[in-house]
N, C-alpha and C. Protein backbone atom coordinates (compact mmCIF):
# COMPACT_ATOMS: atom_id res chain seq x y z
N UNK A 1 -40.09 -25.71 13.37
CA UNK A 1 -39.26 -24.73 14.04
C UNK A 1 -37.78 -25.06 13.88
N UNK A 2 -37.52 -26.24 13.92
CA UNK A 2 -35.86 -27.14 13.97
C UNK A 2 -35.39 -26.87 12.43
N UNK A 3 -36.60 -26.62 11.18
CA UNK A 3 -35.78 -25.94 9.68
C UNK A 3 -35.75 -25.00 10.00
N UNK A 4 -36.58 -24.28 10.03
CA UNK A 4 -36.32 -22.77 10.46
C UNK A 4 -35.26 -22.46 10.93
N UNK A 5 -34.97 -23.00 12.10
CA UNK A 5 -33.34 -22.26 12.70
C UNK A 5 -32.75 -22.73 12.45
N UNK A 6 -32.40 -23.81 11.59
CA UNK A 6 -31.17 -24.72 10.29
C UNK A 6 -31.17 -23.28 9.35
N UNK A 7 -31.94 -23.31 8.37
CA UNK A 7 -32.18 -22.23 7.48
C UNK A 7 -31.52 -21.02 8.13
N UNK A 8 -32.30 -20.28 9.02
CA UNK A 8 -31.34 -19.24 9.67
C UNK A 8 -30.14 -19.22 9.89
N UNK A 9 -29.62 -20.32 10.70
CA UNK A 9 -28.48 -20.32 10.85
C UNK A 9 -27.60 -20.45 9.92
N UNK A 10 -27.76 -20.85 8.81
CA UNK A 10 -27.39 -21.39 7.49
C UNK A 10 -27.02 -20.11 6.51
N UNK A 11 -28.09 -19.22 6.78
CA UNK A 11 -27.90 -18.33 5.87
C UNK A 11 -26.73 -17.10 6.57
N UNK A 12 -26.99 -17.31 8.44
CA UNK A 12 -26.12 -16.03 9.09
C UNK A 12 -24.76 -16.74 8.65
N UNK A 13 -24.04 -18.09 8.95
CA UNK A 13 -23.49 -18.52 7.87
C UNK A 13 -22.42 -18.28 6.71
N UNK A 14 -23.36 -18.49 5.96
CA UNK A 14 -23.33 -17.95 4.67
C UNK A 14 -22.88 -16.31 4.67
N UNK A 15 -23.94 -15.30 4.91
CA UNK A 15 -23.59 -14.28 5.43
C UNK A 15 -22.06 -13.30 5.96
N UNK A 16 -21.77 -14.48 7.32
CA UNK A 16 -20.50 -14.60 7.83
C UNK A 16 -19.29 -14.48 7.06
N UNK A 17 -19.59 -15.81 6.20
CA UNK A 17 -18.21 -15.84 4.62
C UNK A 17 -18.60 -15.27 4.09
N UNK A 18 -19.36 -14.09 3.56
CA UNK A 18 -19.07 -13.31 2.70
C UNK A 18 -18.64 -12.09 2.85
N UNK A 19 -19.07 -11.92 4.37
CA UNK A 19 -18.43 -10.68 5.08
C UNK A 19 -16.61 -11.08 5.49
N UNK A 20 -16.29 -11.87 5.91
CA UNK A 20 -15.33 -12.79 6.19
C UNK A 20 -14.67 -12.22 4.37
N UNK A 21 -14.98 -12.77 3.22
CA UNK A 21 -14.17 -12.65 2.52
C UNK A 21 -14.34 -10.84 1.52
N UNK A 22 -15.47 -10.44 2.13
CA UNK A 22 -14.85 -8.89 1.46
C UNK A 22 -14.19 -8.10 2.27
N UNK A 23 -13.57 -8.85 4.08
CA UNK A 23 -12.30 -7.95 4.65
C UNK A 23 -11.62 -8.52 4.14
N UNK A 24 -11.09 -10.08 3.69
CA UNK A 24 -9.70 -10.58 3.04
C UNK A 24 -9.06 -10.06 2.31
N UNK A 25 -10.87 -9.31 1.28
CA UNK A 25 -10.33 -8.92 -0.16
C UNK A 25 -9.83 -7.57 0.27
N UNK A 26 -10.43 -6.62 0.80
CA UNK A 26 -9.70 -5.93 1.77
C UNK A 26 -9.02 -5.09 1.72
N UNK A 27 -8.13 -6.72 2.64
CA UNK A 27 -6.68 -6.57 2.96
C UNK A 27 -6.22 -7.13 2.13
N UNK A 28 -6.32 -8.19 0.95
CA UNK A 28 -5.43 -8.52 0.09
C UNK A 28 -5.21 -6.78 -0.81
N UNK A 29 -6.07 -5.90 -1.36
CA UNK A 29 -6.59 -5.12 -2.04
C UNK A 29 -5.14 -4.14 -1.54
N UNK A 30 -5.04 -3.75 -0.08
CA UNK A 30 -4.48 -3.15 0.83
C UNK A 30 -3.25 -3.50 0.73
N UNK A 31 -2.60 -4.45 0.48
CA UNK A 31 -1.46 -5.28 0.98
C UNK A 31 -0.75 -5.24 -1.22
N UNK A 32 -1.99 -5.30 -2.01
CA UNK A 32 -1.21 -4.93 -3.42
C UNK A 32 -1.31 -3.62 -3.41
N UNK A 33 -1.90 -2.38 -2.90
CA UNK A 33 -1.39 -1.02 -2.90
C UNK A 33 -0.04 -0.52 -2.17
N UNK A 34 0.16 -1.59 -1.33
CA UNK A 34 1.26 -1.21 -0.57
C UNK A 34 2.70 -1.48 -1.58
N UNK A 35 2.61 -2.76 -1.87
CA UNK A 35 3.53 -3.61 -3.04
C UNK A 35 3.76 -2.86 -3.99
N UNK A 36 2.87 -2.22 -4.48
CA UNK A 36 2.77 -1.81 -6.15
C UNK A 36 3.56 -0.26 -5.69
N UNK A 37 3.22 0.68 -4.76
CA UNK A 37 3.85 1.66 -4.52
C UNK A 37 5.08 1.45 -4.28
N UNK A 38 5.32 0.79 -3.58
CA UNK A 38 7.10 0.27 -3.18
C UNK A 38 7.46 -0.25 -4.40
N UNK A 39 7.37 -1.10 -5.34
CA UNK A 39 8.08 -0.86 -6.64
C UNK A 39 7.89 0.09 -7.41
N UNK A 40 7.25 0.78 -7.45
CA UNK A 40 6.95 2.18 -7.97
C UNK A 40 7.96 2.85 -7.59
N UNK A 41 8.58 2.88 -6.43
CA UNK A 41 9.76 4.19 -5.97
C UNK A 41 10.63 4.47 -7.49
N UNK A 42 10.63 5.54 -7.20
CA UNK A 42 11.33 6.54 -8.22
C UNK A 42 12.61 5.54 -8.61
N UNK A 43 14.04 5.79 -7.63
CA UNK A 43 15.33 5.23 -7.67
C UNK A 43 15.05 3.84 -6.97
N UNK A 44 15.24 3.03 -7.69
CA UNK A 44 15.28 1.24 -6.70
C UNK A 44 16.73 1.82 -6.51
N UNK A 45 17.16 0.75 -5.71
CA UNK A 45 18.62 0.79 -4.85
C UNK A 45 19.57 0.15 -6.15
N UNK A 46 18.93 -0.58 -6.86
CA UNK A 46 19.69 -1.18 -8.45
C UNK A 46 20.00 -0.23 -9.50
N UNK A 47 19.14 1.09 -9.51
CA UNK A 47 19.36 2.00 -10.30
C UNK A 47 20.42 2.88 -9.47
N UNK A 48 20.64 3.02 -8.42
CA UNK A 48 21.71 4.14 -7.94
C UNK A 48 23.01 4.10 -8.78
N UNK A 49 23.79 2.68 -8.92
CA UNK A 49 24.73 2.86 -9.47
C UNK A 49 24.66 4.11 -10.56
N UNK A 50 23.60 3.72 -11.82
CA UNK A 50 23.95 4.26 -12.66
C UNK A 50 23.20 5.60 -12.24
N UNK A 51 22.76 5.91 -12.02
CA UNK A 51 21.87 7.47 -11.35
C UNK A 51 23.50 8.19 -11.22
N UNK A 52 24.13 7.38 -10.45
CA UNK A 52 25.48 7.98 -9.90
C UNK A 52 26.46 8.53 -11.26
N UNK A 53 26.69 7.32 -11.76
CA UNK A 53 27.25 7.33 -13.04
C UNK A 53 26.86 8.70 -13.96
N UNK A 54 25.67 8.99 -13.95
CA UNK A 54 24.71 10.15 -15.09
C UNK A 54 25.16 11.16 -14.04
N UNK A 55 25.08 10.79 -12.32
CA UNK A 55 25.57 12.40 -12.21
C UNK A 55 26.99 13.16 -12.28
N UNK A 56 27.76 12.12 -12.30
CA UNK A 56 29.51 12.62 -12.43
C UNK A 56 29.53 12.70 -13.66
N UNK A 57 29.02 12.15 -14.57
CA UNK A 57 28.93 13.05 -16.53
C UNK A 57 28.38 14.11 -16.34
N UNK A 58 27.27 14.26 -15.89
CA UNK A 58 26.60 15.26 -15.95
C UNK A 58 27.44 16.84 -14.92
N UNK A 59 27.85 16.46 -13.94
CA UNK A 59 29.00 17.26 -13.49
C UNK A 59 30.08 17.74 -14.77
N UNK A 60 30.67 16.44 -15.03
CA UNK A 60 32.34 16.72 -15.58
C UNK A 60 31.84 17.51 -17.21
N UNK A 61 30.21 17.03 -17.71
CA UNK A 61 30.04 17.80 -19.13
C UNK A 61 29.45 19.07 -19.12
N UNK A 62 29.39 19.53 -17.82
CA UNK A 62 29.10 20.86 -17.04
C UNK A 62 30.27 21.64 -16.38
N UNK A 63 31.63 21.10 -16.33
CA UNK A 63 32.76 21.69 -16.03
C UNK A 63 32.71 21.80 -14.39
N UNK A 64 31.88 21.18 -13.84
CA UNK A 64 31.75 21.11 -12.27
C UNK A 64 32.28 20.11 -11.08
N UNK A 65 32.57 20.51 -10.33
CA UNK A 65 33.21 19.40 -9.66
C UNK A 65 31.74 18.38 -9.38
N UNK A 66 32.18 16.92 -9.46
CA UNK A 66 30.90 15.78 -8.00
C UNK A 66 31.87 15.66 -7.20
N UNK A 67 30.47 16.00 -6.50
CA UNK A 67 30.96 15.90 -5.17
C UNK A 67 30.16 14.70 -4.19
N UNK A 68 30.64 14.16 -3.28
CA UNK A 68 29.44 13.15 -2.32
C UNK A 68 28.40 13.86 -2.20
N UNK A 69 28.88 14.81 -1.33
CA UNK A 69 27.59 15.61 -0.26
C UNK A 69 26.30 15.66 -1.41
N UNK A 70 27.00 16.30 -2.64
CA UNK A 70 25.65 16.88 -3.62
C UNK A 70 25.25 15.49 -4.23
N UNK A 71 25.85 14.53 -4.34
CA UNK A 71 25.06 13.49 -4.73
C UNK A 71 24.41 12.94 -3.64
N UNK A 72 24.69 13.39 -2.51
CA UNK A 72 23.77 12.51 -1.25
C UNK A 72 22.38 12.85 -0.94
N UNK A 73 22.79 14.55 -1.21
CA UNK A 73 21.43 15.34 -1.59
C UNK A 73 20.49 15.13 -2.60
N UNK A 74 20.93 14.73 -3.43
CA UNK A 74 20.27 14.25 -4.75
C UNK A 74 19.66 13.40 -4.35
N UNK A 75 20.48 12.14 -3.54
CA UNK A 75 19.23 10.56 -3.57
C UNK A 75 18.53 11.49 -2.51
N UNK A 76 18.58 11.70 -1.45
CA UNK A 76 18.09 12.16 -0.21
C UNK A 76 16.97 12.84 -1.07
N UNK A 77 17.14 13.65 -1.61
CA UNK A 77 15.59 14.47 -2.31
C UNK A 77 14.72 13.47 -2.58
N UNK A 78 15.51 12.62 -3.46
CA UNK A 78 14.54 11.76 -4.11
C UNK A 78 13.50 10.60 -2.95
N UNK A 79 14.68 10.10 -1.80
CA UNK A 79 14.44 9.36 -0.80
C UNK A 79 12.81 9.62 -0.68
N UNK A 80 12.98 10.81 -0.32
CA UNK A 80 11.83 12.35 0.24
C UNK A 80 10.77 11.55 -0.37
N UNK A 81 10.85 12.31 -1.51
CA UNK A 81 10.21 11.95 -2.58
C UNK A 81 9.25 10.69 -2.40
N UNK A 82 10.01 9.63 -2.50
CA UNK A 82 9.62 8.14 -2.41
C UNK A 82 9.06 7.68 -1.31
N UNK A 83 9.30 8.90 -0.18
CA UNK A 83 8.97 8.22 1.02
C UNK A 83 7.29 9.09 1.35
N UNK A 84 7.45 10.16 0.20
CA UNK A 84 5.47 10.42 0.15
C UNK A 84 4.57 9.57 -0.55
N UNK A 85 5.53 9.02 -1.43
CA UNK A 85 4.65 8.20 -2.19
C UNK A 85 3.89 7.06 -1.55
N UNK A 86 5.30 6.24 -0.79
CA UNK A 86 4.51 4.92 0.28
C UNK A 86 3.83 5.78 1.27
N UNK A 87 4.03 6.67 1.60
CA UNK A 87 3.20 7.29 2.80
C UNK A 87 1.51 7.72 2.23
N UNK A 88 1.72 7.74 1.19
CA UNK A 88 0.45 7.80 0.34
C UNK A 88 0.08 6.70 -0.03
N UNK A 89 0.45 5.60 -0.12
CA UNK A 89 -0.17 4.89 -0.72
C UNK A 89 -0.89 3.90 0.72
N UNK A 90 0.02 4.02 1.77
CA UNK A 90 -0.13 3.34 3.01
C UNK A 90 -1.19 3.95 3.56
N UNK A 91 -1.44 5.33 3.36
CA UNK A 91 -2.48 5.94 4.20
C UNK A 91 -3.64 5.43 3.17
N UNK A 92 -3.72 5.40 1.69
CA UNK A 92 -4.77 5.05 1.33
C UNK A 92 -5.47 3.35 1.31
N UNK A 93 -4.20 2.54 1.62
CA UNK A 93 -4.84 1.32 2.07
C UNK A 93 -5.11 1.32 3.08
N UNK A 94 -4.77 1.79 4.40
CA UNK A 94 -5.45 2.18 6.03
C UNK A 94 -6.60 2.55 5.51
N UNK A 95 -7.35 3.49 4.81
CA UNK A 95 -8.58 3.83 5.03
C UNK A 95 -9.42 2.53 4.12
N UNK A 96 -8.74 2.27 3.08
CA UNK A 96 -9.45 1.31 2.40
C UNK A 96 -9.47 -0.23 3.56
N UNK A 97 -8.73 -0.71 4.39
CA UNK A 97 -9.19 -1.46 5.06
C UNK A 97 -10.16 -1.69 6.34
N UNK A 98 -9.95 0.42 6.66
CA UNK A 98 -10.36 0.57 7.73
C UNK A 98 -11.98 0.66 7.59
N UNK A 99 -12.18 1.14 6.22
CA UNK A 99 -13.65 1.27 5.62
C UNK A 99 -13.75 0.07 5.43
N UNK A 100 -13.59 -1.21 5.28
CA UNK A 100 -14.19 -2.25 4.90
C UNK A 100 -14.42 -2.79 5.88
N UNK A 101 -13.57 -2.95 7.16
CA UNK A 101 -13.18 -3.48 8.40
C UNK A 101 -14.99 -2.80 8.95
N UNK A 102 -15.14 -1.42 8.60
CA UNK A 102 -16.48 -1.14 9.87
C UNK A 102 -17.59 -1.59 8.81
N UNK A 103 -17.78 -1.63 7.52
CA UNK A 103 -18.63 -2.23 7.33
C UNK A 103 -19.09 -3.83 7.10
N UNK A 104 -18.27 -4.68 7.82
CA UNK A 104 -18.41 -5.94 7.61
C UNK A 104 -18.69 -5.60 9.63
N UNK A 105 -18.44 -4.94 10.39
CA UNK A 105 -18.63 -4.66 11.94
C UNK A 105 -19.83 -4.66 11.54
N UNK A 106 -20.47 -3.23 11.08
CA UNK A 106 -21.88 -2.94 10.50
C UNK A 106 -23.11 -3.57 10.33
N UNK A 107 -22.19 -4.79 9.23
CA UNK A 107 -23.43 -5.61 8.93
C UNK A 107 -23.14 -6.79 10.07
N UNK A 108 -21.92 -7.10 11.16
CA UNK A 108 -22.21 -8.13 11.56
C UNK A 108 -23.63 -7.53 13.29
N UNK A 109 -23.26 -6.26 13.54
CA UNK A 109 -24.38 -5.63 14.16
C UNK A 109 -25.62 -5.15 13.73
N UNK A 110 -25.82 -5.77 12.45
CA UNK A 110 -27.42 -5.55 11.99
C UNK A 110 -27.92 -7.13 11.68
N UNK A 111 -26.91 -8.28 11.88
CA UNK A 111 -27.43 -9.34 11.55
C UNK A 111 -27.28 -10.06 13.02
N UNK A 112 -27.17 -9.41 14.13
CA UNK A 112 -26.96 -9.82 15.60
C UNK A 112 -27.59 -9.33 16.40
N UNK A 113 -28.36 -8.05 16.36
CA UNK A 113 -29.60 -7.27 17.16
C UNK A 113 -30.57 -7.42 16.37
């Protein structure tokens, strides 16, 4: 009876770390979708200079005035922009952790009743 519940216990265990490491993976999984979208943004803050630069040529070889406001609008669109992307990418690691999170719950309530 004393292997027996070595063995059992051994294997819930076992069990444990593997459930234990497919939420890590997860959230590691979760945590590089988040990363990879945020360098993904359209304009990094390193490209504005020259973004800026292309838009006052692009004004003055158009005979138009630059102006702030319309370049503020410009990043601001783009901001927009960038800020669906992490909002997308954040909502899809929430579900991807949140789905892993109930099935490691799942199996720890089918290996406990």
């Amino acid at each position: 009876m004393f292997i027996l519940n070595y063995i059992t216990l051994k294997y819930y265990i076992i069990m444990d770390n593997q459930d234990y490491n497919k939420a890590e993976r997860a959230v590691d999984n979760t945590e590089d979708t988040l990363r990879n979208t945020a360098n993904e943004a359209k304009w990094k803050v390193s490209d504005l200079a020259d973004k800026a630069r292309d838009y006052i040529n692009e004004k003055r070889n158009n005979d138009q005035e630059a102006t702030q406001e319309d370049w503020l609008d410009r990043v601001k669109a783009n901001a927009s922009d960038t800020w669906e992307d992490i909002k997308d990418g954040a909502s899809e690691a929430w579900e991807k952790t949140k789905d892993a999170a109930e099935d490691v719950k799942a199996e720890w309530n089918k290996k406990t009743n």
